[in-house]
N, C-alpha and C. Protein backbone atom coordinates (compact mmCIF):
# COMPACT_ATOMS: atom_id res chain seq x y z
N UNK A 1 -27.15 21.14 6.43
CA UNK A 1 -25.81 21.55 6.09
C UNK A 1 -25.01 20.46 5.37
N UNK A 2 -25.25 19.18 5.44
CA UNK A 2 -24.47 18.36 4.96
C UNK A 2 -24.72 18.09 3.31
N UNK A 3 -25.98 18.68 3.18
CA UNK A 3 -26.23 18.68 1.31
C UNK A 3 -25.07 19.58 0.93
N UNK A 4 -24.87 20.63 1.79
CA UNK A 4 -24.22 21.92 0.89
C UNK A 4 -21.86 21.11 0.62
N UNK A 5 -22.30 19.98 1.38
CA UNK A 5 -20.73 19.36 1.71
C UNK A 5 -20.70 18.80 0.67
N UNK A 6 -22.22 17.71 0.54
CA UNK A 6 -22.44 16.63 -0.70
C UNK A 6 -22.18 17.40 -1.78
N UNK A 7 -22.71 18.17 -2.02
CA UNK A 7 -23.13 18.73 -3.44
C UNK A 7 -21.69 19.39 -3.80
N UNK A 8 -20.43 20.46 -2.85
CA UNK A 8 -19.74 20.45 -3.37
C UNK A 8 -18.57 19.66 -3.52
N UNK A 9 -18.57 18.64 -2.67
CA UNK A 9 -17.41 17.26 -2.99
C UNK A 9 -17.62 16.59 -4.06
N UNK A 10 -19.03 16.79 -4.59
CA UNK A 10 -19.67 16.47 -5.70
C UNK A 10 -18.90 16.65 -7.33
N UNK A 11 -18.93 18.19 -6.98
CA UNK A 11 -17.98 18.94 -7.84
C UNK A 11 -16.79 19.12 -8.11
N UNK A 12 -16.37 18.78 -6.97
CA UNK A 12 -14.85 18.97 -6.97
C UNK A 12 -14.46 17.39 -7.85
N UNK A 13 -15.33 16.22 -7.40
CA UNK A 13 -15.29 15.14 -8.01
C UNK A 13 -15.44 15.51 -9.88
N UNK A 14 -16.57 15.84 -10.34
CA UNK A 14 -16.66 16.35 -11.80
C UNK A 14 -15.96 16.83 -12.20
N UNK A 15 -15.00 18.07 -11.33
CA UNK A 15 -14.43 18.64 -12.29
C UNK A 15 -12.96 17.99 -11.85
N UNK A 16 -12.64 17.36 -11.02
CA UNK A 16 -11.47 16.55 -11.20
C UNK A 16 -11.75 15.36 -12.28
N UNK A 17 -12.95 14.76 -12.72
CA UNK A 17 -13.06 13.97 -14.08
C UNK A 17 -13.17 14.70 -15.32
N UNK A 18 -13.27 15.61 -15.39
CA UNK A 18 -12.62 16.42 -16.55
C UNK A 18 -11.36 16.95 -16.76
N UNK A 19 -11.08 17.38 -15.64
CA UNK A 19 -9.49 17.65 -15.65
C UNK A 19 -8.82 16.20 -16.27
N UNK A 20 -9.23 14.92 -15.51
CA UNK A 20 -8.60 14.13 -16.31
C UNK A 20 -8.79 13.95 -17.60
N UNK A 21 -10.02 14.10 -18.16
CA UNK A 21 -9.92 14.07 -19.63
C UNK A 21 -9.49 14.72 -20.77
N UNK A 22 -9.18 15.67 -19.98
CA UNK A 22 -8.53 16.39 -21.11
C UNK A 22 -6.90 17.29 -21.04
N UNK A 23 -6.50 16.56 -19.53
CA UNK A 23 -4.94 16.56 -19.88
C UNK A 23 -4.61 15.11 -20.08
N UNK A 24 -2.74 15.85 -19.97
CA UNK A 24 -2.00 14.73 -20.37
C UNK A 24 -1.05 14.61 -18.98
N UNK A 25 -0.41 13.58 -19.29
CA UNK A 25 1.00 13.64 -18.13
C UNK A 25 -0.01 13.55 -16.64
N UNK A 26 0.85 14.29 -16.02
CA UNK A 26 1.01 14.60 -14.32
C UNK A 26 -0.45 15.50 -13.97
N UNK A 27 -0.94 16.56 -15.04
CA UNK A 27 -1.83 17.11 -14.83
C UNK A 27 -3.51 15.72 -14.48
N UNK A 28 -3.20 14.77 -15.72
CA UNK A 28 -4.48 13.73 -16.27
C UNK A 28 -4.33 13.25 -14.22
N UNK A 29 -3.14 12.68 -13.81
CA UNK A 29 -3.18 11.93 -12.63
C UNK A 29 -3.82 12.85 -11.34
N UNK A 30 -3.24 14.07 -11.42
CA UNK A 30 -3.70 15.30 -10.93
C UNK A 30 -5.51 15.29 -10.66
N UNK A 31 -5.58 15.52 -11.59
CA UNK A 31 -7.38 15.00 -11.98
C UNK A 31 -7.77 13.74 -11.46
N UNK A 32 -7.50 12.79 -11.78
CA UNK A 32 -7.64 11.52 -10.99
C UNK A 32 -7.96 10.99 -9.82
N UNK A 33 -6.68 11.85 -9.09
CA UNK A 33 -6.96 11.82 -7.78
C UNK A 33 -7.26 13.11 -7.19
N UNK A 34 -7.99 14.19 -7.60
CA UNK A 34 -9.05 14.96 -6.90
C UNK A 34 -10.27 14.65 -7.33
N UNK A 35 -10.64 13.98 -8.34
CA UNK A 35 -12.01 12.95 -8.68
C UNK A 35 -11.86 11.62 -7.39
N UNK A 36 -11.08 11.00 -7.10
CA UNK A 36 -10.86 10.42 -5.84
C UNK A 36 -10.86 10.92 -4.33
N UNK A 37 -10.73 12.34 -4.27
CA UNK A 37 -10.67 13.17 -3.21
C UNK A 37 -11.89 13.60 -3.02
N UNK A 38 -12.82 13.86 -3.96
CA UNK A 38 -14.11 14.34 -3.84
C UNK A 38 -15.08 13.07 -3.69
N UNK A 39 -14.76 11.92 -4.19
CA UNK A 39 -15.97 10.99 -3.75
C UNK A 39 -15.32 10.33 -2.35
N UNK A 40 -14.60 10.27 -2.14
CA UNK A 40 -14.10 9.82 -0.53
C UNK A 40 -14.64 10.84 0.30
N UNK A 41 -14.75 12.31 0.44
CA UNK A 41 -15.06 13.13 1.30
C UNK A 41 -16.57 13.27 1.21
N UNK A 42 -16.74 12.39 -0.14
CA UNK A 42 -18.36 12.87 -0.29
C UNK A 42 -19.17 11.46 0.46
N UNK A 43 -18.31 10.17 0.38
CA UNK A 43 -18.56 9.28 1.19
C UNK A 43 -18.77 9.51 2.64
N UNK A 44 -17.50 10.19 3.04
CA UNK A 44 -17.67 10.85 4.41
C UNK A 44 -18.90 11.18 5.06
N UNK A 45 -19.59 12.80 4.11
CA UNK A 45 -20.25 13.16 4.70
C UNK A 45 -21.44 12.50 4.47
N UNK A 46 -21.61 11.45 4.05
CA UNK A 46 -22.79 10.35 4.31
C UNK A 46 -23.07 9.61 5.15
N UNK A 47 -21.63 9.07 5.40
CA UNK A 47 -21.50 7.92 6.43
C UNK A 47 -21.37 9.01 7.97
N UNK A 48 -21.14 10.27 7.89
CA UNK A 48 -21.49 11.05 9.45
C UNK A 48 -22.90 11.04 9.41
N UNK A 49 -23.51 11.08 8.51
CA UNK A 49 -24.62 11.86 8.56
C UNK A 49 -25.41 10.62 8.83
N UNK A 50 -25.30 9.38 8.78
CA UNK A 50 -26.47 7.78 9.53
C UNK A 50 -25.73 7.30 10.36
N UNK A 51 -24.52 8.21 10.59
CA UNK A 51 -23.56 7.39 12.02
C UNK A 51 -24.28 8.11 13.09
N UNK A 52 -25.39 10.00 12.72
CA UNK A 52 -25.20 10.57 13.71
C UNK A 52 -26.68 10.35 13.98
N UNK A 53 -27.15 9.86 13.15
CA UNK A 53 -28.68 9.35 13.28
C UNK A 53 -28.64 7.81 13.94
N UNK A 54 -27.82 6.86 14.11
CA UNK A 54 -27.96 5.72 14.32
C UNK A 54 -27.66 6.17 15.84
N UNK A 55 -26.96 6.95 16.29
CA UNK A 55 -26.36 7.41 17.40
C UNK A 55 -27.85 7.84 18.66
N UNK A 56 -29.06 8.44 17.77
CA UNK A 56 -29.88 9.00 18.69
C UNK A 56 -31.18 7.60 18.61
């Protein structure tokens, strides 16, 4: 289950780096930081996933 988390925080990351590229203003920052929102959550579900293995 945790691929299906990776893969779409993944996305949400890509397409928040396109959003930034191709606005302007408030929208470009917009993008920015959901390209920041998606690799932090995608960090997440990595770091659960050898916290829950280091655990057993």
């Amino acid at each position: 289950m945790p691929a299906f988390f990776l893969v779409f925080y993944a996305l949400i990351a890509l397409l928040g780096l396109f959003t930034t590229a191709a606005a302007e203003g408030y929208l470009a920052t917009f993008g920015g930081l959901m390209a920041l929102f998606g690799l932090v959550m995608a960090y997440g579900v990595v770091k659960r996933h050898y916290d829950a293995n280091e655990a057993h």
